[in-house]
C-alpha atoms as a PDB file:
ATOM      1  CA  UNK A   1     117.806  71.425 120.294  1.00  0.00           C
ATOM      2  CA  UNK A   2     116.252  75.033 121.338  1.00  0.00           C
ATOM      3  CA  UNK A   3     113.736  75.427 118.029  1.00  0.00           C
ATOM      4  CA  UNK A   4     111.660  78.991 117.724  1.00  0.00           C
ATOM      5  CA  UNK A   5     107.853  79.397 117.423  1.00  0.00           C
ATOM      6  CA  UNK A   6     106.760  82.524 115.165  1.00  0.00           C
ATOM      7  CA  UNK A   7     103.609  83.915 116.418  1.00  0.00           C
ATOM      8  CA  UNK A   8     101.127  86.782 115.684  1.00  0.00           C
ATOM      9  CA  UNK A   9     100.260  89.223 118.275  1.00  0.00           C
ATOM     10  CA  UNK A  10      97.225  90.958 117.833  1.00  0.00           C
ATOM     11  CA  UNK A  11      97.452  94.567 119.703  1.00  0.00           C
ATOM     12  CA  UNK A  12      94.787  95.471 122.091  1.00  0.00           C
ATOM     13  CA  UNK A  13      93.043  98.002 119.570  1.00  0.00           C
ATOM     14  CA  UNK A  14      91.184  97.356 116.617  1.00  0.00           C
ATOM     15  CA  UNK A  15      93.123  98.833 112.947  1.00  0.00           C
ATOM     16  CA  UNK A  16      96.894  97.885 113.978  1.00  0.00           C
ATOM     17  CA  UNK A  17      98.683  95.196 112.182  1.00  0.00           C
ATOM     18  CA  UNK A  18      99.568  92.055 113.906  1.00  0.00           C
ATOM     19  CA  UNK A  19     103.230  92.381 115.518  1.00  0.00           C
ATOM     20  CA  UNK A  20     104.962  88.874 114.574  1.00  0.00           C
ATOM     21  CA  UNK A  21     107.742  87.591 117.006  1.00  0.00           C
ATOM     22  CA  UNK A  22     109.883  84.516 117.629  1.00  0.00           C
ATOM     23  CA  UNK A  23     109.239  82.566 120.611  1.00  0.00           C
ATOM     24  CA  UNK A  24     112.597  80.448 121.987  1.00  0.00           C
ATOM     25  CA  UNK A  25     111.762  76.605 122.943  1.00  0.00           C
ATOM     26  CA  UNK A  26     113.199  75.761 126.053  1.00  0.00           C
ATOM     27  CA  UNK A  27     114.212  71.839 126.604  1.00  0.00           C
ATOM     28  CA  UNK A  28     112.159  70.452 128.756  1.00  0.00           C
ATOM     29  CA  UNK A  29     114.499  67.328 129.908  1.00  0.00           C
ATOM     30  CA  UNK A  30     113.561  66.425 134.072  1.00  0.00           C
ATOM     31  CA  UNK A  31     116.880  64.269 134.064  1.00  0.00           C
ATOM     32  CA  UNK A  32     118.926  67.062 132.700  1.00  0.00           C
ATOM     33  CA  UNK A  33     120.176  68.411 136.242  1.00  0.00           C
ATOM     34  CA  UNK A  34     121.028  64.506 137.538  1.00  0.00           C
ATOM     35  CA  UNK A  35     124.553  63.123 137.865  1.00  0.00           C
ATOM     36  CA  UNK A  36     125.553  61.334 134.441  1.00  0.00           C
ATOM     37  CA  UNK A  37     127.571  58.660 137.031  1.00  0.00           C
ATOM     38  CA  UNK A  38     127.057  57.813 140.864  1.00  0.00           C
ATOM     39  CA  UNK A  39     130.440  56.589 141.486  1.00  0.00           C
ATOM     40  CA  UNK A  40     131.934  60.211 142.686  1.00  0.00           C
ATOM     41  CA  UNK A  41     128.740  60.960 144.345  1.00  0.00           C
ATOM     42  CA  UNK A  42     128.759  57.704 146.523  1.00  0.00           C
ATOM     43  CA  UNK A  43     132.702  58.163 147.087  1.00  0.00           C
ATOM     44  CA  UNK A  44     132.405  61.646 148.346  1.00  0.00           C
ATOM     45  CA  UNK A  45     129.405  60.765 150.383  1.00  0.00           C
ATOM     46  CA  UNK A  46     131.839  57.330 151.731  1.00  0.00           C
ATOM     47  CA  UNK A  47     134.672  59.814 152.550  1.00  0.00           C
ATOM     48  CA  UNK A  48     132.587  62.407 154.261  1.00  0.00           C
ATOM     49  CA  UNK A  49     131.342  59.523 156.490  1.00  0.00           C
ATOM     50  CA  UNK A  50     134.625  58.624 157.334  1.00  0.00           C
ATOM     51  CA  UNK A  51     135.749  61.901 158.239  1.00  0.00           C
ATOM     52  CA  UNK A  52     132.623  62.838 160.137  1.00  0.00           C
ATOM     53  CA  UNK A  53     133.616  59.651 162.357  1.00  0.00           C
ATOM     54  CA  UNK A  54     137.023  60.654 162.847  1.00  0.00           C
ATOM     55  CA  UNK A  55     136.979  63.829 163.377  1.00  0.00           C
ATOM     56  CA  UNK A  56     138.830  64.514 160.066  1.00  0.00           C
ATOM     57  CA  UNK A  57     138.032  68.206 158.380  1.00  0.00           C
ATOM     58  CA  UNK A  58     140.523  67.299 155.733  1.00  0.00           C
ATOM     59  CA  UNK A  59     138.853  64.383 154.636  1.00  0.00           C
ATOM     60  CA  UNK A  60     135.552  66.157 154.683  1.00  0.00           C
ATOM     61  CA  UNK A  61     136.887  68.437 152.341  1.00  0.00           C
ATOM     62  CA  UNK A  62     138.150  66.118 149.899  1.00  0.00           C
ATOM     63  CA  UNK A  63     134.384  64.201 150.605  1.00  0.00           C
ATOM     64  CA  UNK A  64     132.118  67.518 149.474  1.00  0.00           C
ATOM     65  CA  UNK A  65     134.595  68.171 146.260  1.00  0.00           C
ATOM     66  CA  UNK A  66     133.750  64.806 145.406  1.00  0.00           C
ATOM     67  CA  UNK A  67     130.082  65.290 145.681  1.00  0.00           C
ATOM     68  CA  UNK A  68     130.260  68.940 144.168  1.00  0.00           C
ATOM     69  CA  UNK A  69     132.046  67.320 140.898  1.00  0.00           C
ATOM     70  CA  UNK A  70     129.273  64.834 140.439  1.00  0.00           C
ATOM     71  CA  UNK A  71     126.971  67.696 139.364  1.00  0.00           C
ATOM     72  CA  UNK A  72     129.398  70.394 138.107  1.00  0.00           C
ATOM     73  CA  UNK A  73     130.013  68.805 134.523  1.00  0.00           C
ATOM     74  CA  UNK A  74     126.204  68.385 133.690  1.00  0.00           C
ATOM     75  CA  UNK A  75     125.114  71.548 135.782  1.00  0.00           C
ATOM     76  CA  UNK A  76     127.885  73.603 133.362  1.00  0.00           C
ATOM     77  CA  UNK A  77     127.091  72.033 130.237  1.00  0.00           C
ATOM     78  CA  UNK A  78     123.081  72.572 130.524  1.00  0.00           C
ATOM     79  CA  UNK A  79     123.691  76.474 131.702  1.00  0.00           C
ATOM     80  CA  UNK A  80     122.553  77.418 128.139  1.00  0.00           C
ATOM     81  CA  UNK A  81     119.135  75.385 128.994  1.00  0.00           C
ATOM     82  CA  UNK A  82     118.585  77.229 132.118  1.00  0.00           C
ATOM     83  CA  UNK A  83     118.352  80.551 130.631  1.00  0.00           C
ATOM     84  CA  UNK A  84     116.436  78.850 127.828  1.00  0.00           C
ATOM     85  CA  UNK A  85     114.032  78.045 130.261  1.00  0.00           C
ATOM     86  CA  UNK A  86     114.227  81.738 132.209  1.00  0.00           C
ATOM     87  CA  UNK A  87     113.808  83.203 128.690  1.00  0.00           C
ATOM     88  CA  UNK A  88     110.821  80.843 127.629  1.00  0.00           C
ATOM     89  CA  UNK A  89     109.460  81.577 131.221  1.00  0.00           C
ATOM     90  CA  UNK A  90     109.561  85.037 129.961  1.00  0.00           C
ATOM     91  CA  UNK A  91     108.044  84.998 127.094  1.00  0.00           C
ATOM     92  CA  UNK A  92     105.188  82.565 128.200  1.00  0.00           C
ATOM     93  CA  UNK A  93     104.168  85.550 130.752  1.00  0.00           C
ATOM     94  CA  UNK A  94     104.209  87.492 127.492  1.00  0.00           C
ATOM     95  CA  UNK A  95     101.725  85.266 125.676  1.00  0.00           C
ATOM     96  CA  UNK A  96      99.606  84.978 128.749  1.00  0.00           C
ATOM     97  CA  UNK A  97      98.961  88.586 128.688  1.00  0.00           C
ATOM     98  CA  UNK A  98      98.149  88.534 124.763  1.00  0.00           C
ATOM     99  CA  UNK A  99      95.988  87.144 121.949  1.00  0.00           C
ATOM    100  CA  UNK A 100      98.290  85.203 119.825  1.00  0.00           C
ATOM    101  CA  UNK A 101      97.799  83.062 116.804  1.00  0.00           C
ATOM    102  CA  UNK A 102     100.872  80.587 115.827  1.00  0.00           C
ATOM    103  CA  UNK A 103     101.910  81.111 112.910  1.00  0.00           C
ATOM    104  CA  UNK A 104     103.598  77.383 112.297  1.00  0.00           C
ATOM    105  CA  UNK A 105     100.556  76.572 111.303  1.00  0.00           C
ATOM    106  CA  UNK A 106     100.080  77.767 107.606  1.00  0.00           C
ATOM    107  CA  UNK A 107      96.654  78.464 108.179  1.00  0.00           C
ATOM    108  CA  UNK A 108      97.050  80.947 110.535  1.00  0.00           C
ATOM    109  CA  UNK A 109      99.632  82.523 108.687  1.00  0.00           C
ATOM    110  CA  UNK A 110      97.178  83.537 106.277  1.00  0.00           C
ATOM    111  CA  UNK A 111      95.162  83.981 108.361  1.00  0.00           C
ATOM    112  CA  UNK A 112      97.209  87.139 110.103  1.00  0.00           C
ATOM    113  CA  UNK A 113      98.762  88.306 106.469  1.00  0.00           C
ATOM    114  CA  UNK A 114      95.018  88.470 105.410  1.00  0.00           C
ATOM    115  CA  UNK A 115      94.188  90.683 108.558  1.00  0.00           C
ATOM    116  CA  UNK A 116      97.500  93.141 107.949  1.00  0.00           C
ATOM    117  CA  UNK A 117      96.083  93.551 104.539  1.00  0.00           C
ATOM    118  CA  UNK A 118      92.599  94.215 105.985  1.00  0.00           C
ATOM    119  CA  UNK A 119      94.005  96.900 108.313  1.00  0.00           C
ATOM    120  CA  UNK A 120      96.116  98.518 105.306  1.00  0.00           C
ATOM    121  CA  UNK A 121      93.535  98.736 102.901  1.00  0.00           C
ATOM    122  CA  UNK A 122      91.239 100.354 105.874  1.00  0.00           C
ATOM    123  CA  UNK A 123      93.438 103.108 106.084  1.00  0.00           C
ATOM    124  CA  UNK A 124      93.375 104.005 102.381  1.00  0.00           C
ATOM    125  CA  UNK A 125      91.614 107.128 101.117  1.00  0.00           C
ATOM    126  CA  UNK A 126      88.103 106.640 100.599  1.00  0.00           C
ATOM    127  CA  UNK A 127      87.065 104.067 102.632  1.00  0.00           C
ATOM    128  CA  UNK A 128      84.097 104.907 104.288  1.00  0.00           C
ATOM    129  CA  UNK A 129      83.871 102.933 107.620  1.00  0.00           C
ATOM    130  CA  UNK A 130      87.688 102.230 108.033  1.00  0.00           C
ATOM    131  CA  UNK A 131      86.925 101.774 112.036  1.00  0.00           C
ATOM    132  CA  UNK A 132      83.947  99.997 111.942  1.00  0.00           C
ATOM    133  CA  UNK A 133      85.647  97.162 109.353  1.00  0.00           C
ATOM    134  CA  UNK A 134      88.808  96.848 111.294  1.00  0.00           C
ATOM    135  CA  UNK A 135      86.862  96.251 114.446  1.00  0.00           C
ATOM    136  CA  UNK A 136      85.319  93.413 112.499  1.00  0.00           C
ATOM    137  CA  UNK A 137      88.464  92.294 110.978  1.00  0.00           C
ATOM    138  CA  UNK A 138      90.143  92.577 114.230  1.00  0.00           C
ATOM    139  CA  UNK A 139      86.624  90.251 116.710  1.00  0.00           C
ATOM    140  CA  UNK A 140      87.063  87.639 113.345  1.00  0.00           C
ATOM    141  CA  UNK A 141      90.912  87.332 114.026  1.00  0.00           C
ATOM    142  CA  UNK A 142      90.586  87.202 118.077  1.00  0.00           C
ATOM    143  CA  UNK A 143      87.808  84.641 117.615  1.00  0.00           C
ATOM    144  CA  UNK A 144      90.319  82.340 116.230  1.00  0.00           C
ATOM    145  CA  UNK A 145      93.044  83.312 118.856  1.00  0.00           C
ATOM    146  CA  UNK A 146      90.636  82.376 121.868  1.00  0.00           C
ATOM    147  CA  UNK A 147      89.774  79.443 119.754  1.00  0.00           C
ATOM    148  CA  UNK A 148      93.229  78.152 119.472  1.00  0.00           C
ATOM    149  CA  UNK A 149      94.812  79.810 122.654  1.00  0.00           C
ATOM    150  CA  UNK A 150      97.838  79.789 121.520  1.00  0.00           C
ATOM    151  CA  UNK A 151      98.249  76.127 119.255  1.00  0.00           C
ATOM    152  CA  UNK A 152      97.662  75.310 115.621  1.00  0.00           C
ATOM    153  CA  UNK A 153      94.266  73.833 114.889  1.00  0.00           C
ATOM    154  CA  UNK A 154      93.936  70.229 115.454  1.00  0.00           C
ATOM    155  CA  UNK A 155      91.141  69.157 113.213  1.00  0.00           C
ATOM    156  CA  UNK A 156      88.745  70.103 110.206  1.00  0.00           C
ATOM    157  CA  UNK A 157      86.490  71.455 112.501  1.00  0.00           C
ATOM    158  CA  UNK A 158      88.889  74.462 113.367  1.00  0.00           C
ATOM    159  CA  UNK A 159      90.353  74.684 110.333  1.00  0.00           C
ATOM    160  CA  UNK A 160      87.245  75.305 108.694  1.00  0.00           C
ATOM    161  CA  UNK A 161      85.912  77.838 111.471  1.00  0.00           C
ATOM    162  CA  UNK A 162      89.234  79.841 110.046  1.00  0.00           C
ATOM    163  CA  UNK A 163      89.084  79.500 106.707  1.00  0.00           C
ATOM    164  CA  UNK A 164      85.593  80.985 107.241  1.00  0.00           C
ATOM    165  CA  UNK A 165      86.742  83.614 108.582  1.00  0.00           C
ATOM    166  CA  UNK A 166      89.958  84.259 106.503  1.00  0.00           C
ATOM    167  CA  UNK A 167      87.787  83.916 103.360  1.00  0.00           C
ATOM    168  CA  UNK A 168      85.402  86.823 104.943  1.00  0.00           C
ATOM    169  CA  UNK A 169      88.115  88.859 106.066  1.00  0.00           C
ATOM    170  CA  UNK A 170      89.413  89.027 101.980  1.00  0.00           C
ATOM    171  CA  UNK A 171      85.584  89.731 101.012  1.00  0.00           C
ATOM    172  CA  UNK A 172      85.706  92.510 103.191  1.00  0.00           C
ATOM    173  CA  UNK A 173      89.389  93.630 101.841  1.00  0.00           C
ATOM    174  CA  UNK A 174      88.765  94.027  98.475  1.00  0.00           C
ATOM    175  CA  UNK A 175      84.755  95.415  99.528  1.00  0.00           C
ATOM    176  CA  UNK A 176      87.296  98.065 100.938  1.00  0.00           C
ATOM    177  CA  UNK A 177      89.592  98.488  97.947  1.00  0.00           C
ATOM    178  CA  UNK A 178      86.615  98.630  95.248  1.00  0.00           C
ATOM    179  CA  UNK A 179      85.355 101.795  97.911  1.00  0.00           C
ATOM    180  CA  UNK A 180      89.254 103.318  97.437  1.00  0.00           C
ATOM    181  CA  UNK A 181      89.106 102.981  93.698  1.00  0.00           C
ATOM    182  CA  UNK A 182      85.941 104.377  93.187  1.00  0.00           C
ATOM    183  CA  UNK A 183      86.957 107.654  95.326  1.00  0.00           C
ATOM    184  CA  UNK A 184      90.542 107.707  93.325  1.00  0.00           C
ATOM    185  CA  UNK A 185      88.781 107.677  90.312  1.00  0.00           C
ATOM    186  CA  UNK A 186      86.102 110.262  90.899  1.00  0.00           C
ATOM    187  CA  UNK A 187      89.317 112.140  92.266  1.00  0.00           C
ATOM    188  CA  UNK A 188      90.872 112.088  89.101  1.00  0.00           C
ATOM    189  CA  UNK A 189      87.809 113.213  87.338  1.00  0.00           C
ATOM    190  CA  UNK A 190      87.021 116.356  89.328  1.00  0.00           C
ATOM    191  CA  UNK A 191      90.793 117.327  88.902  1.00  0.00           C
ATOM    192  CA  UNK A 192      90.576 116.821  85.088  1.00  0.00           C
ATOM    193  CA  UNK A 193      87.432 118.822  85.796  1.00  0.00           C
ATOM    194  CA  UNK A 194      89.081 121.349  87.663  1.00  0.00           C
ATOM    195  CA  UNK A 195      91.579 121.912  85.263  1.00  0.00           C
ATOM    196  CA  UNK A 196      89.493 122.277  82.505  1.00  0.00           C
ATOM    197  CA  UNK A 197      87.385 125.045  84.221  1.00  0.00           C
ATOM    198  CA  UNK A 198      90.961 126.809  85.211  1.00  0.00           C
ATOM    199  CA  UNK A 199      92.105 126.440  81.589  1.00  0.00           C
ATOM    200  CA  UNK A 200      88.267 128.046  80.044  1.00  0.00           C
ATOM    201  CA  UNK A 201      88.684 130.716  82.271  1.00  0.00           C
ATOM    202  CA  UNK A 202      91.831 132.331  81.264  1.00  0.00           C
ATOM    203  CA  UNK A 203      90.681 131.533  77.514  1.00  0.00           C
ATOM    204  CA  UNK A 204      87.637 133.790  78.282  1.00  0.00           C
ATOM    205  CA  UNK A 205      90.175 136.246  79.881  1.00  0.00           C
ATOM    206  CA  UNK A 206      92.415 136.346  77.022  1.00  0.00           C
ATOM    207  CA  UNK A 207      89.710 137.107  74.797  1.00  0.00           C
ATOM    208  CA  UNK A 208      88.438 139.568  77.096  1.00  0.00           C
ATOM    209  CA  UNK A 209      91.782 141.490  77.580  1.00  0.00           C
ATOM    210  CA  UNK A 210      92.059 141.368  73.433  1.00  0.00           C
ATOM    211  CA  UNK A 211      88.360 142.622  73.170  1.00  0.00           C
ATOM    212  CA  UNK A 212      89.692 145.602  75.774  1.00  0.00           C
ATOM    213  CA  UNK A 213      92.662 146.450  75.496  1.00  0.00           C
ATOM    214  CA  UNK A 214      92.638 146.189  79.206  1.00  0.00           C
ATOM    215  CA  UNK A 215      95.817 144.167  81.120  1.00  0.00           C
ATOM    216  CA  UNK A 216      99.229 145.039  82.405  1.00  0.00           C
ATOM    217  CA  UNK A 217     100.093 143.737  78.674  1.00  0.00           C
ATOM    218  CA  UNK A 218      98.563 146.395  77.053  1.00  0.00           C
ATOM    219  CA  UNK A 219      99.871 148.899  79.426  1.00  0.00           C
ATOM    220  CA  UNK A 220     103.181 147.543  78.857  1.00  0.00           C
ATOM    221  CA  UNK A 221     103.159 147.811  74.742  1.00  0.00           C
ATOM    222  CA  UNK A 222     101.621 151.484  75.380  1.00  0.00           C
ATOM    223  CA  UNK A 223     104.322 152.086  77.799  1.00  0.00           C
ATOM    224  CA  UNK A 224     107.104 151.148  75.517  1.00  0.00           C
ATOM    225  CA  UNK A 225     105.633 152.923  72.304  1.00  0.00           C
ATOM    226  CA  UNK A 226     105.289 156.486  74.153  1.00  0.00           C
ATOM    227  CA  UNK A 227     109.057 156.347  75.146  1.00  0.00           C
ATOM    228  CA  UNK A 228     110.538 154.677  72.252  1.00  0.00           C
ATOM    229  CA  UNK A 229     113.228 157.227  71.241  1.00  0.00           C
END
């Protein structure tokens, strides 16, 4: 059976989320390619013999299609496993060429879903170093990919060097989020500040106007009273 791997992909830049993928499982089976039976493969080598000694092309013929259906039913059938294998091939070029955690592991699942969050909350408003803390998000993360190299951890040891980091990586989140908040809510205040300003000065305008008699108002009302018939 052809299972799938999911991975995480960390991008060569700092403040990008990870970019998960599937990786295909190619059989690895060494006997998969060999004849399931000898007996056609002995008889078309015995008939090629014979026709090799007499002089026979005919028989020769009939000797190599013997041969040739030894390995055409299992060759066929495992087709699918060959491009398996081309794909995996593929794909392990791929993974060669990036920092990758596996996400089978459940570990290192949170582990990535606690970085994503990291870079999100980097990008809100407010945050004062967004750069600076995904570059440290991001070294924390690729520590654990070089660590691993592409497997799940295989003892306390490593999981513990992750969960260190995945614990600092959510200190550092919500360090982020309380910087966000406090710049929303200061936000908010100068607005409600703003408005109240806005709103004294047409008060004061109002009452100057009335104190006046100055404003197109006024001009209106005088306009209308001269020409009322």
């Amino acid at each position: 059976m052809h299972g799938r791997t999911r991975l995480a992909v960390l991008t060569a830049r700092s403040g990008h989320r990870t970019e998960r993928v599937e990786i295909p499982c190619a059989a690895h089976d060494p006997t998969a390619c060999l004849p399931q039976s000898k007996g056609p493969l002995l008889g078309g080598l015995a008939v090629m013999g014979t026709a090799l000694a007499m002089h026979n092309a005919l028989l020769g013929l009939v000797g190599a299609l013997g041969c040739t259906l030894t390995f055409y039913g299992p060759c066929w059938s495992l087709t699918p496993q060959w491009r398996a294998r081309r794909q995996a091939l593929r794909w392990q070029h791929f993974v060669a060429g990036h920092d990758v955690l596996n996400l089978e592991s459940p570990e290192l699942l949170r582990l990535a879903d606690a970085y994503d969050e990291l870079v999100y909350t980097a990008g809100l408003s407010g945050v004062e170093t967004p750069g600076e803390a995904g570059s440290v998000g991001h070294l924390m993360v690729l520590e654990c990919a070089t660590l691993l190299d592409g497997r799940t951890p295989a003892g306390p040891a490593e999981l513990d060097y992750i969960a260190a980091r995945e614990s600092e990586i959510h200190h550092l989140t919500r360090f982020l989020a309380d910087q966000h908040r406090a710049h929303t809510a200061l936000e908010q205040r100068r607005a409600l500040d703003r408005r109240r300003v806005l709103n004294e000065i047409a008060r004061a305008r109002t009452e100057l106007e009335n104190q006046t008699g100055v404003s197109a108002v006024f001009a209106s009302r005088d306009l209308r009273r001269r020409y009322r018939p």
